[in-house]
N, C-alpha and C. Protein backbone atom coordinates (compact mmCIF):
# COMPACT_ATOMS: atom_id res chain seq x y z
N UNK A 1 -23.85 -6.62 -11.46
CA UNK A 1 -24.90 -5.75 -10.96
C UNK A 1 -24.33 -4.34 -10.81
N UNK A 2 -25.18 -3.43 -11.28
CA UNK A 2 -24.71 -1.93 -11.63
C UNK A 2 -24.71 -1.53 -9.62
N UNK A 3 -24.21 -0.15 -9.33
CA UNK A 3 -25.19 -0.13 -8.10
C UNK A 3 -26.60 0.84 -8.20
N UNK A 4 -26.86 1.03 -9.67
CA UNK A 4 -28.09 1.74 -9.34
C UNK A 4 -29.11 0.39 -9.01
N UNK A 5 -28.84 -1.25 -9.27
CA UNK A 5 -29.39 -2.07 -8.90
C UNK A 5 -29.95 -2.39 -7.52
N UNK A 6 -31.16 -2.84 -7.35
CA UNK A 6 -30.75 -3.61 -5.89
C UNK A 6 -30.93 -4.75 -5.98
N UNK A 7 -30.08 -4.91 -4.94
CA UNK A 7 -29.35 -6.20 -4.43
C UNK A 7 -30.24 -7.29 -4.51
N UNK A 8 -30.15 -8.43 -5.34
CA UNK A 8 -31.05 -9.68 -4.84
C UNK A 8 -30.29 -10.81 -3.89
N UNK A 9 -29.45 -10.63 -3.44
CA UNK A 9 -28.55 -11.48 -2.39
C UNK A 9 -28.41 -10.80 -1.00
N UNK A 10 -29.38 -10.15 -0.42
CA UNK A 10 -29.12 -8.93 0.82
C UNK A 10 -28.01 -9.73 1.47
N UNK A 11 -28.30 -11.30 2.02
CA UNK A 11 -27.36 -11.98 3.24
C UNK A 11 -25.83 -11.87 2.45
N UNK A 12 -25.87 -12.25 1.27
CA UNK A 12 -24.62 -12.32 1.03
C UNK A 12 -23.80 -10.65 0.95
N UNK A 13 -24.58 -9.85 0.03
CA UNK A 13 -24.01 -8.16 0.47
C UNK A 13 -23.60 -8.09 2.07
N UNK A 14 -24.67 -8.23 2.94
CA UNK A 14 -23.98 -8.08 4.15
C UNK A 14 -22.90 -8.96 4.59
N UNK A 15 -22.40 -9.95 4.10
CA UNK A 15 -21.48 -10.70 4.90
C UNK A 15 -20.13 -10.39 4.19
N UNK A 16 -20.26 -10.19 2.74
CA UNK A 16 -19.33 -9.27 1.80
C UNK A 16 -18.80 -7.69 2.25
N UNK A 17 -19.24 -7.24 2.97
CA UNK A 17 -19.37 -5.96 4.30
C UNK A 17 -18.33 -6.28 5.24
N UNK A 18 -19.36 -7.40 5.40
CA UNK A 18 -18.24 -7.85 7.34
C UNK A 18 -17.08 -8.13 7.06
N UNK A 19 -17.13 -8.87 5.77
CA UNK A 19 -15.68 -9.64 5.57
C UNK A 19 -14.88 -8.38 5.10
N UNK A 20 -15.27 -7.67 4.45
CA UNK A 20 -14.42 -6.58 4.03
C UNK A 20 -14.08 -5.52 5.17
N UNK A 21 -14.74 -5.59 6.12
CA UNK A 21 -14.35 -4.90 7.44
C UNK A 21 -13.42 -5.18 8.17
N UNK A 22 -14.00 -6.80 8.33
CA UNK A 22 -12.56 -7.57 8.95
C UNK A 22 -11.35 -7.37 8.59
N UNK A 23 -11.29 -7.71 7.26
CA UNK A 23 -9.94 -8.02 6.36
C UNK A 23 -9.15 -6.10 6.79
N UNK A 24 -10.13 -5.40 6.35
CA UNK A 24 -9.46 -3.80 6.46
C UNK A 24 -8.99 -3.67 8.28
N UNK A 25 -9.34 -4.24 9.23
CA UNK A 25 -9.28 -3.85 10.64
C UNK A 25 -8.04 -5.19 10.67
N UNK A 26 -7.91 -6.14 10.20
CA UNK A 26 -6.44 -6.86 10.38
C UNK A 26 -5.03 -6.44 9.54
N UNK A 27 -5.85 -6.03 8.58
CA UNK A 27 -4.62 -5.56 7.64
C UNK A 27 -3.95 -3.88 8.72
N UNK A 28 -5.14 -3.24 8.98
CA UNK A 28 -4.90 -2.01 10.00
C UNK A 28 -3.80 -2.65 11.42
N UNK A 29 -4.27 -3.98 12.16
CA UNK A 29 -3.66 -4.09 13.00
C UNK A 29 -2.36 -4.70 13.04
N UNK A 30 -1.72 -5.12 12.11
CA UNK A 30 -1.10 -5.76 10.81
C UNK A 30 -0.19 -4.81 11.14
N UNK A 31 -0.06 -3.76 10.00
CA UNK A 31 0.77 -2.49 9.59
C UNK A 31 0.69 -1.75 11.21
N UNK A 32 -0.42 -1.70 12.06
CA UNK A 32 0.11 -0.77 13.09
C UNK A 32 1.27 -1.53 14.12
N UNK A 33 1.43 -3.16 14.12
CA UNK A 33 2.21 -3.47 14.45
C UNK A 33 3.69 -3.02 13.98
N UNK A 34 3.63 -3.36 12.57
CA UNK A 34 4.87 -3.10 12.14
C UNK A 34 5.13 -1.52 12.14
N UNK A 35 4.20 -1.32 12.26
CA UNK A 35 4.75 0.86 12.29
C UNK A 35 5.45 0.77 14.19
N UNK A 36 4.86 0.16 14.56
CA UNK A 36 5.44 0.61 16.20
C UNK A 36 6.65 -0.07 16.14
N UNK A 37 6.20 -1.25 15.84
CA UNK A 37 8.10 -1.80 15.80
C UNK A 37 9.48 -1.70 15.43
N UNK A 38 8.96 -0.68 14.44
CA UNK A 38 9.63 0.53 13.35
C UNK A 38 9.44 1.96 13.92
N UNK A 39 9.00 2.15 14.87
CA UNK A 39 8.85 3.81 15.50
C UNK A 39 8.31 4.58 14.65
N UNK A 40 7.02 4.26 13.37
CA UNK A 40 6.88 4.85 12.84
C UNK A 40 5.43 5.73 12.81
N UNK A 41 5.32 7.03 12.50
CA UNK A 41 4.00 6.88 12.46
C UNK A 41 2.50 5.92 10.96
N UNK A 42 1.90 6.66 11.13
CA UNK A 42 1.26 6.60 10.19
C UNK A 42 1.38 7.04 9.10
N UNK A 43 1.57 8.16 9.03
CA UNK A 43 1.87 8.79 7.65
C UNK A 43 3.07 8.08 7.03
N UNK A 44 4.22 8.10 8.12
CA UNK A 44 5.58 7.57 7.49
C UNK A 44 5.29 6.11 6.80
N UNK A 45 4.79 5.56 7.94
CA UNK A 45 4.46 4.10 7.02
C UNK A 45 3.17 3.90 5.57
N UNK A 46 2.54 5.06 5.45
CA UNK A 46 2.03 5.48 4.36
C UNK A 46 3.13 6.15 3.45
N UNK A 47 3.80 6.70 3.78
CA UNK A 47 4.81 7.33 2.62
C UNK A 47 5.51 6.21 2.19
N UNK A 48 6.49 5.17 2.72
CA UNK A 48 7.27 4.15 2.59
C UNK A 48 6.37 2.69 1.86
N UNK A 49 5.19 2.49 2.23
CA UNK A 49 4.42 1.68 1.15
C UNK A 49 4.17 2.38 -0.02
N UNK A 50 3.86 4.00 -0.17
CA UNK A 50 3.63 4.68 -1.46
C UNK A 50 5.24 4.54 -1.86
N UNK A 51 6.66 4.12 -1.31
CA UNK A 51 7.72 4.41 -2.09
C UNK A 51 7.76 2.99 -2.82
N UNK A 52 7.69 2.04 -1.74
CA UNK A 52 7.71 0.45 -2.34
C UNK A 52 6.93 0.67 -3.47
N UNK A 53 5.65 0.70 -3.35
CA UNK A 53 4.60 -0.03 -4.76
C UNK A 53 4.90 0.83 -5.72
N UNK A 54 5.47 1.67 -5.94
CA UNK A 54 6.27 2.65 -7.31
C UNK A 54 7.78 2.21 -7.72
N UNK A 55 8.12 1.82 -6.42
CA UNK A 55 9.44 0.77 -7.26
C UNK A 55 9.04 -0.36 -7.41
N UNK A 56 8.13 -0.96 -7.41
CA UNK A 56 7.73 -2.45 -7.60
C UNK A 56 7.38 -2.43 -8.89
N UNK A 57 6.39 -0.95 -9.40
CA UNK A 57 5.87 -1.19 -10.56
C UNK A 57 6.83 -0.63 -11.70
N UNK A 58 8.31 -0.34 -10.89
CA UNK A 58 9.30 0.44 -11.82
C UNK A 58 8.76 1.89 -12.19
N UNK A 59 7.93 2.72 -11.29
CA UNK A 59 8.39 3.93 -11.36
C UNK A 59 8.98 4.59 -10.04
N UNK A 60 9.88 5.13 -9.94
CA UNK A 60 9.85 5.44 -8.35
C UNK A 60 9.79 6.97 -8.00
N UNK A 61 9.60 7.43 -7.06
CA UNK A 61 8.72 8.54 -6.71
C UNK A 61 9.55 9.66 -7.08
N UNK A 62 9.55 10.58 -6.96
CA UNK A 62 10.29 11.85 -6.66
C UNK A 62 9.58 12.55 -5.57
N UNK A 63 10.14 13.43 -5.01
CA UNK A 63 9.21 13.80 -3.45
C UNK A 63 8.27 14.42 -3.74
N UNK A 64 7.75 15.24 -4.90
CA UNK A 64 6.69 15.83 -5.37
C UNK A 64 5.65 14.39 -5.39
N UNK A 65 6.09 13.37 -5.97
CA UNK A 65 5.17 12.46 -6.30
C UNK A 65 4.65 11.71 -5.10
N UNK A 66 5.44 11.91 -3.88
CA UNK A 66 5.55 11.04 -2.70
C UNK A 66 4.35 12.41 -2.07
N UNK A 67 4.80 13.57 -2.05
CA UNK A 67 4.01 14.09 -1.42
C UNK A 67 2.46 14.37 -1.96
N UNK A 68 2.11 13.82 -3.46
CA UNK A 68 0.52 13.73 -3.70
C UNK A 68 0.09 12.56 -2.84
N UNK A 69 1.11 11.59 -2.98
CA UNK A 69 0.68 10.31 -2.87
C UNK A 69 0.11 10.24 -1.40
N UNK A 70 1.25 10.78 -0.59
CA UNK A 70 0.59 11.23 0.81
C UNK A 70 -0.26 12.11 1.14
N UNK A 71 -0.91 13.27 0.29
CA UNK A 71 -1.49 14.24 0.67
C UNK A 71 -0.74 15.22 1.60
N UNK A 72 0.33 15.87 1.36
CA UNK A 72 1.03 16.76 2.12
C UNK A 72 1.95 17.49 0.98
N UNK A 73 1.99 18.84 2.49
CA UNK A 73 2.82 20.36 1.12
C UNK A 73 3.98 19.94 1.06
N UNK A 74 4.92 20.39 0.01
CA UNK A 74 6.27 20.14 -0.37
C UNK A 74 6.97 19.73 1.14
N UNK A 75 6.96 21.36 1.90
CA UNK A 75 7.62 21.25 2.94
C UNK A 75 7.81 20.26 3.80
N UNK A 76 6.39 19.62 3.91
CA UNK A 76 6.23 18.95 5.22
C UNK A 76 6.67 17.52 4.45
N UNK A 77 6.37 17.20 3.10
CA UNK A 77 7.45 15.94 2.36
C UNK A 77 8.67 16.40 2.31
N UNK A 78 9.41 17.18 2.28
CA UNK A 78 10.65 17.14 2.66
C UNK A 78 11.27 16.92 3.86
N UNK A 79 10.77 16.99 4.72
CA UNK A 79 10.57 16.71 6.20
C UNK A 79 10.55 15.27 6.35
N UNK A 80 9.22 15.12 5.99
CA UNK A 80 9.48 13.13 5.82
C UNK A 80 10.39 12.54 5.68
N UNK A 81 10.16 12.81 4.27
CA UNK A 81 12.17 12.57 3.70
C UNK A 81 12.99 12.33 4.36
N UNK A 82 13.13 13.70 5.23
CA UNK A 82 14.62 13.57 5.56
C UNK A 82 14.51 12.92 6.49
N UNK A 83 13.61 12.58 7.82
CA UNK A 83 13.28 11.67 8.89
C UNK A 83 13.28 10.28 8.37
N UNK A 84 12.75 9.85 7.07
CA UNK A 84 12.82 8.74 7.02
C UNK A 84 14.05 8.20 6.39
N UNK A 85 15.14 9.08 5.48
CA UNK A 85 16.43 8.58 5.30
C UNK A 85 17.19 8.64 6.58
N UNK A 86 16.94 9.72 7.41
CA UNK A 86 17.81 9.77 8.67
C UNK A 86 17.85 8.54 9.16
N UNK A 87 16.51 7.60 9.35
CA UNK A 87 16.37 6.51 9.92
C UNK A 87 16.52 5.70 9.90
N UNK A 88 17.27 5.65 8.14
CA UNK A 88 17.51 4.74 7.34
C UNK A 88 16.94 3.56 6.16
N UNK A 89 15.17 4.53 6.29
CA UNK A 89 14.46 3.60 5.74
C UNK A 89 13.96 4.10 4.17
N UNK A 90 14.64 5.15 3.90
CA UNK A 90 14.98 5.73 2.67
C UNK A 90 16.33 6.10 1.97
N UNK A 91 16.18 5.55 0.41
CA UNK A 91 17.60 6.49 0.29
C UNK A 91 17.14 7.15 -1.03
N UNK A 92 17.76 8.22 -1.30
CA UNK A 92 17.33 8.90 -2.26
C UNK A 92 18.51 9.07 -3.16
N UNK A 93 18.15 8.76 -4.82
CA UNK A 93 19.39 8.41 -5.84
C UNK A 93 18.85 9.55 -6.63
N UNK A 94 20.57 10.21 -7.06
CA UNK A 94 20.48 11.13 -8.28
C UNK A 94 19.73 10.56 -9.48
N UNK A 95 19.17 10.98 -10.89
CA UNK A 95 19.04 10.59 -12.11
C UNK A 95 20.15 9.94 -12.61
N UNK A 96 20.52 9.19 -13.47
CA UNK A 96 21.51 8.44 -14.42
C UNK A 96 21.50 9.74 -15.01
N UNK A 97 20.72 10.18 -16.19
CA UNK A 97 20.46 11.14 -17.05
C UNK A 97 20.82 12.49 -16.90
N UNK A 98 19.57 12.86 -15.65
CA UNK A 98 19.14 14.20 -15.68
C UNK A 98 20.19 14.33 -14.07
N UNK A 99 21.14 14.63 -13.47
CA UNK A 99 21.15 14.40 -12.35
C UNK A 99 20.65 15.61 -11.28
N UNK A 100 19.59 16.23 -11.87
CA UNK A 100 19.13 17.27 -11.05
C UNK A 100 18.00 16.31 -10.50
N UNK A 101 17.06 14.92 -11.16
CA UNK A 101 15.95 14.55 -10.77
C UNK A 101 16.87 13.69 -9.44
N UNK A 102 15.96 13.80 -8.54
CA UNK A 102 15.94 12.60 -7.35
C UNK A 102 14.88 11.99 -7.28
N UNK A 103 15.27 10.43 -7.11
CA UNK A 103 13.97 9.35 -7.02
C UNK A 103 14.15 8.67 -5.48
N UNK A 104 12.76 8.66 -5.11
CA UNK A 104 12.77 7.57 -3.94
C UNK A 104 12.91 6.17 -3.49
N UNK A 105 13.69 5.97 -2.68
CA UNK A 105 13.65 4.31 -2.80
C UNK A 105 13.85 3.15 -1.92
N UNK A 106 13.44 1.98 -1.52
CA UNK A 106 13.25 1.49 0.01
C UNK A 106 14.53 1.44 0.16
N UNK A 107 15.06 1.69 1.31
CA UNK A 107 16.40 1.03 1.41
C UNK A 107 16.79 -0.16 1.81
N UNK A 108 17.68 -0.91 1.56
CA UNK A 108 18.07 -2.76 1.58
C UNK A 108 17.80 -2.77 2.80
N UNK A 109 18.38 -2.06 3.88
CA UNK A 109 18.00 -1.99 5.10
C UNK A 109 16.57 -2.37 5.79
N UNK A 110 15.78 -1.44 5.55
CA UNK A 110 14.36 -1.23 5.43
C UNK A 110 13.87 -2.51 4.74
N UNK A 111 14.19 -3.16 3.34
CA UNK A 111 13.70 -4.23 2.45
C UNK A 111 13.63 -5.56 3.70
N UNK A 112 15.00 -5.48 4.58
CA UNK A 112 15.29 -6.52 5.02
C UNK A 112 14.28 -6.96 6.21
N UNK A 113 14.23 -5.88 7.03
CA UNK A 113 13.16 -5.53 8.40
C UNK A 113 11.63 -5.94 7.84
N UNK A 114 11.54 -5.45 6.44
CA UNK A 114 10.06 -5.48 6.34
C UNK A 114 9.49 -6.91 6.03
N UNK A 115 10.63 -7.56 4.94
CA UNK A 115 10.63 -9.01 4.87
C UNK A 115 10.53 -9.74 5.81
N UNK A 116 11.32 -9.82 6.99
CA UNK A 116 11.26 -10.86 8.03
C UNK A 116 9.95 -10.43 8.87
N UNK A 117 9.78 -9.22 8.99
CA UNK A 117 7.94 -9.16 9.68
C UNK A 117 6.59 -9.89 8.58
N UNK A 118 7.05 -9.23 7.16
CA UNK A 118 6.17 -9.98 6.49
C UNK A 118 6.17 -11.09 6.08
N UNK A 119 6.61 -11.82 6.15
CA UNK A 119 7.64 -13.33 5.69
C UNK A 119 6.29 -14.11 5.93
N UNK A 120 5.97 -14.17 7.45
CA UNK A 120 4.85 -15.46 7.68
C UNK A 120 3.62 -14.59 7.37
N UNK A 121 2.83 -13.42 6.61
CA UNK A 121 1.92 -13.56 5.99
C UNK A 121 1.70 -13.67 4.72
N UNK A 122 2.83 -13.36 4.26
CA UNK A 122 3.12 -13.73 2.60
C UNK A 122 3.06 -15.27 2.18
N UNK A 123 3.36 -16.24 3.42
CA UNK A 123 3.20 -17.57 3.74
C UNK A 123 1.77 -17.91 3.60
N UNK A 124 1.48 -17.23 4.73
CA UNK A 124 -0.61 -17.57 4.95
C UNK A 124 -1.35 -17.31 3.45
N UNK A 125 -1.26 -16.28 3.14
CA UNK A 125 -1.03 -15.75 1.59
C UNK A 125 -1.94 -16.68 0.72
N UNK A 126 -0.05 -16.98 0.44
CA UNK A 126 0.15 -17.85 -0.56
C UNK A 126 -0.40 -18.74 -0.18
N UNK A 127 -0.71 -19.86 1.27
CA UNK A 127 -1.15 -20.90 1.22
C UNK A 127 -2.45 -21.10 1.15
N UNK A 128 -3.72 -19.90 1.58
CA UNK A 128 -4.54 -19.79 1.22
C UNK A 128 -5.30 -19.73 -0.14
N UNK A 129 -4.68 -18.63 -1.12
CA UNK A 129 -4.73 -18.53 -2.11
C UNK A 129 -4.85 -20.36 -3.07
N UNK A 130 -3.75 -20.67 -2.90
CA UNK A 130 -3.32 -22.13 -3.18
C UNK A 130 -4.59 -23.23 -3.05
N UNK A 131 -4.98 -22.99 -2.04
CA UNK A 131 -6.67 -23.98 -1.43
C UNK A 131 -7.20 -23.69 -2.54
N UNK A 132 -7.49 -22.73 -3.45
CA UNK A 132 -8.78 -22.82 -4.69
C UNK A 132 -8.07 -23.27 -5.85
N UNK A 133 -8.54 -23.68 -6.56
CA UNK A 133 -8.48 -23.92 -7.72
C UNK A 133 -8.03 -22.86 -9.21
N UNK A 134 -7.30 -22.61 -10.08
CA UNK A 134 -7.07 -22.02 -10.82
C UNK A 134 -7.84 -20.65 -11.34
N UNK A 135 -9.22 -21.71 -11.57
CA UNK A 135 -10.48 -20.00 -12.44
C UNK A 135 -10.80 -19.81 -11.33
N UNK A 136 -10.58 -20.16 -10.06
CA UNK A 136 -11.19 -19.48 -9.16
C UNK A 136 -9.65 -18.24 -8.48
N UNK A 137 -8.92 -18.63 -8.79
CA UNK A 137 -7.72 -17.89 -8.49
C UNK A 137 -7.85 -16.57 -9.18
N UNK A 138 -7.99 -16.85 -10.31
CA UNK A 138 -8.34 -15.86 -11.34
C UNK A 138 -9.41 -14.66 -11.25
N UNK A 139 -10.37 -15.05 -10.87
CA UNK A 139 -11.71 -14.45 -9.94
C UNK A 139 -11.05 -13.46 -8.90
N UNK A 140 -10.70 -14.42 -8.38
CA UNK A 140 -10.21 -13.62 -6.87
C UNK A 140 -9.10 -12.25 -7.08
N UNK A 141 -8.24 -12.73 -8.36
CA UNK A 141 -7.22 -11.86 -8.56
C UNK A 141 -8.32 -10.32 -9.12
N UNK A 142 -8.80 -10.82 -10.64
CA UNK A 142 -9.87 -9.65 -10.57
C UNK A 142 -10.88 -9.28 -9.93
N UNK A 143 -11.53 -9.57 -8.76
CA UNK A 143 -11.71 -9.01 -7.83
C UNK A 143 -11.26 -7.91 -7.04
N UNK A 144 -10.19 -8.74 -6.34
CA UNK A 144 -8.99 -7.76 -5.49
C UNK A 144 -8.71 -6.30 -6.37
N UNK A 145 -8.22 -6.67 -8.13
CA UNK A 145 -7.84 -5.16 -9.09
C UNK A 145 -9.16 -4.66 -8.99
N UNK A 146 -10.50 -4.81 -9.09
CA UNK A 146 -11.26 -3.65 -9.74
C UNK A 146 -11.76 -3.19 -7.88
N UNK A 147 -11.94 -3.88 -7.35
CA UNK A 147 -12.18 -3.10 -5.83
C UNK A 147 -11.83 -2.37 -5.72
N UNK A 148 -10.10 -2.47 -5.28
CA UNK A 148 -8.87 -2.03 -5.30
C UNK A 148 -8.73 -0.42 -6.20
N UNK A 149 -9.07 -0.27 -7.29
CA UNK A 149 -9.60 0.48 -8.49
C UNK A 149 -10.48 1.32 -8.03
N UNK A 150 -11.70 1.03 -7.60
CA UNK A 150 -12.91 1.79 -7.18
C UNK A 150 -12.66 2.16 -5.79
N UNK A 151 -11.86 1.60 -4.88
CA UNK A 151 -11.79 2.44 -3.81
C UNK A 151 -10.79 3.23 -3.90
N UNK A 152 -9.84 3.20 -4.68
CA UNK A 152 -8.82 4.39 -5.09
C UNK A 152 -9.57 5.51 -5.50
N UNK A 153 -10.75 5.21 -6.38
CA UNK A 153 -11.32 6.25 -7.19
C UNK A 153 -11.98 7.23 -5.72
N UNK A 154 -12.83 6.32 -5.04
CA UNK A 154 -14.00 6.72 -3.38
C UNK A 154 -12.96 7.63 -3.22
N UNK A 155 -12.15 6.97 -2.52
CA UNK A 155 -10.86 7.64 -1.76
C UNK A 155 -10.34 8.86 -2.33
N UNK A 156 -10.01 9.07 -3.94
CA UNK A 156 -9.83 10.10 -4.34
C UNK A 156 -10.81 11.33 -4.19
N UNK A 157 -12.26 10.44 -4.42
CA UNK A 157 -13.22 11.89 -4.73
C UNK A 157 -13.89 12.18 -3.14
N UNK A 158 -13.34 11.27 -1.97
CA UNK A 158 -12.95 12.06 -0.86
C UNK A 158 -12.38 13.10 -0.22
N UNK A 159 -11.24 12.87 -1.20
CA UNK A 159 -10.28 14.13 -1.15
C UNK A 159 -10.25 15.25 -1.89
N UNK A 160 -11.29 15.15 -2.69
CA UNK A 160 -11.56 16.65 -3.66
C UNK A 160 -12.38 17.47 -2.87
């Protein structure tokens, strides 16, 4: 269904709402745990998930890239930076190549802390996930990407 459509399922749109409210207000209370337990703010723990999911996907940031990703001026990402290597939850590596480029990157330190907080929901996770059945796994996975996709896009043309 396009959204210039309307809806022939109203009960189910609305409960597709709630649930997506929920899920966003646990995942929020989630990460604000682990930001306090980590002394961190918000932003920082927004900069440090924008460093993870760029080394996950094998690119990793450079602070220009860290600071779109966060929405902030050079300055005030350099700042980050340096608060969050001070803290130990960054380290930043010369290029192999070029050694003028610097890339961002979690530190083992940081990898280790974040694992043992996330450990038992990566558990729930997985064991949930596991309850359905295969094409329904599949569903769920493209689901999660094109949402995921379109609220990157919201989110972007928020920020224009």
């Amino acid at each position: 269904m396009r959204d210039d459509q309307p809806s022939t399922r109203p009960a189910v749109d609305a409960e597709l709402t709630r649930l997506h409210q929920r899920l966003a207000t646990q995942n929020r209370r989630i990460a604000d745990a682990f930001a306090r337990s980590e002394r961190l703010s918000e932003r920082e723990l927004e900069a440090l998930l924008a460093v993870m999911q760029a080394e996950q996907l094998g690119a990793p940031l450079t602070a220009g890239g860290l600071g779109r990703a966060v929405r902030l001026s050079p300055a005030a990402t350099t700042s980050l930076i340096d608060k969050l290597e001070t803290a130990g939850h960054l380290d930043r590596r010369r290029g192999v190549i070029d050694r003028r480029s610097v890339t961002l990157h979690y530190s083992p330190q940081a990898r280790a802390v974040a694992t043992q907080f996330f450990s038992p929901l990566g558990h729930l996770t997985r064991e949930v996930f596991a309850s359905f059945e295969p094409g329904q796994q599949d569903v769920i996975v493209e689901y999660l990407r094109r949402m995921t996709e379109a609220m990157e896009q919201h989110a972007r043309a928020l920020e224009e």
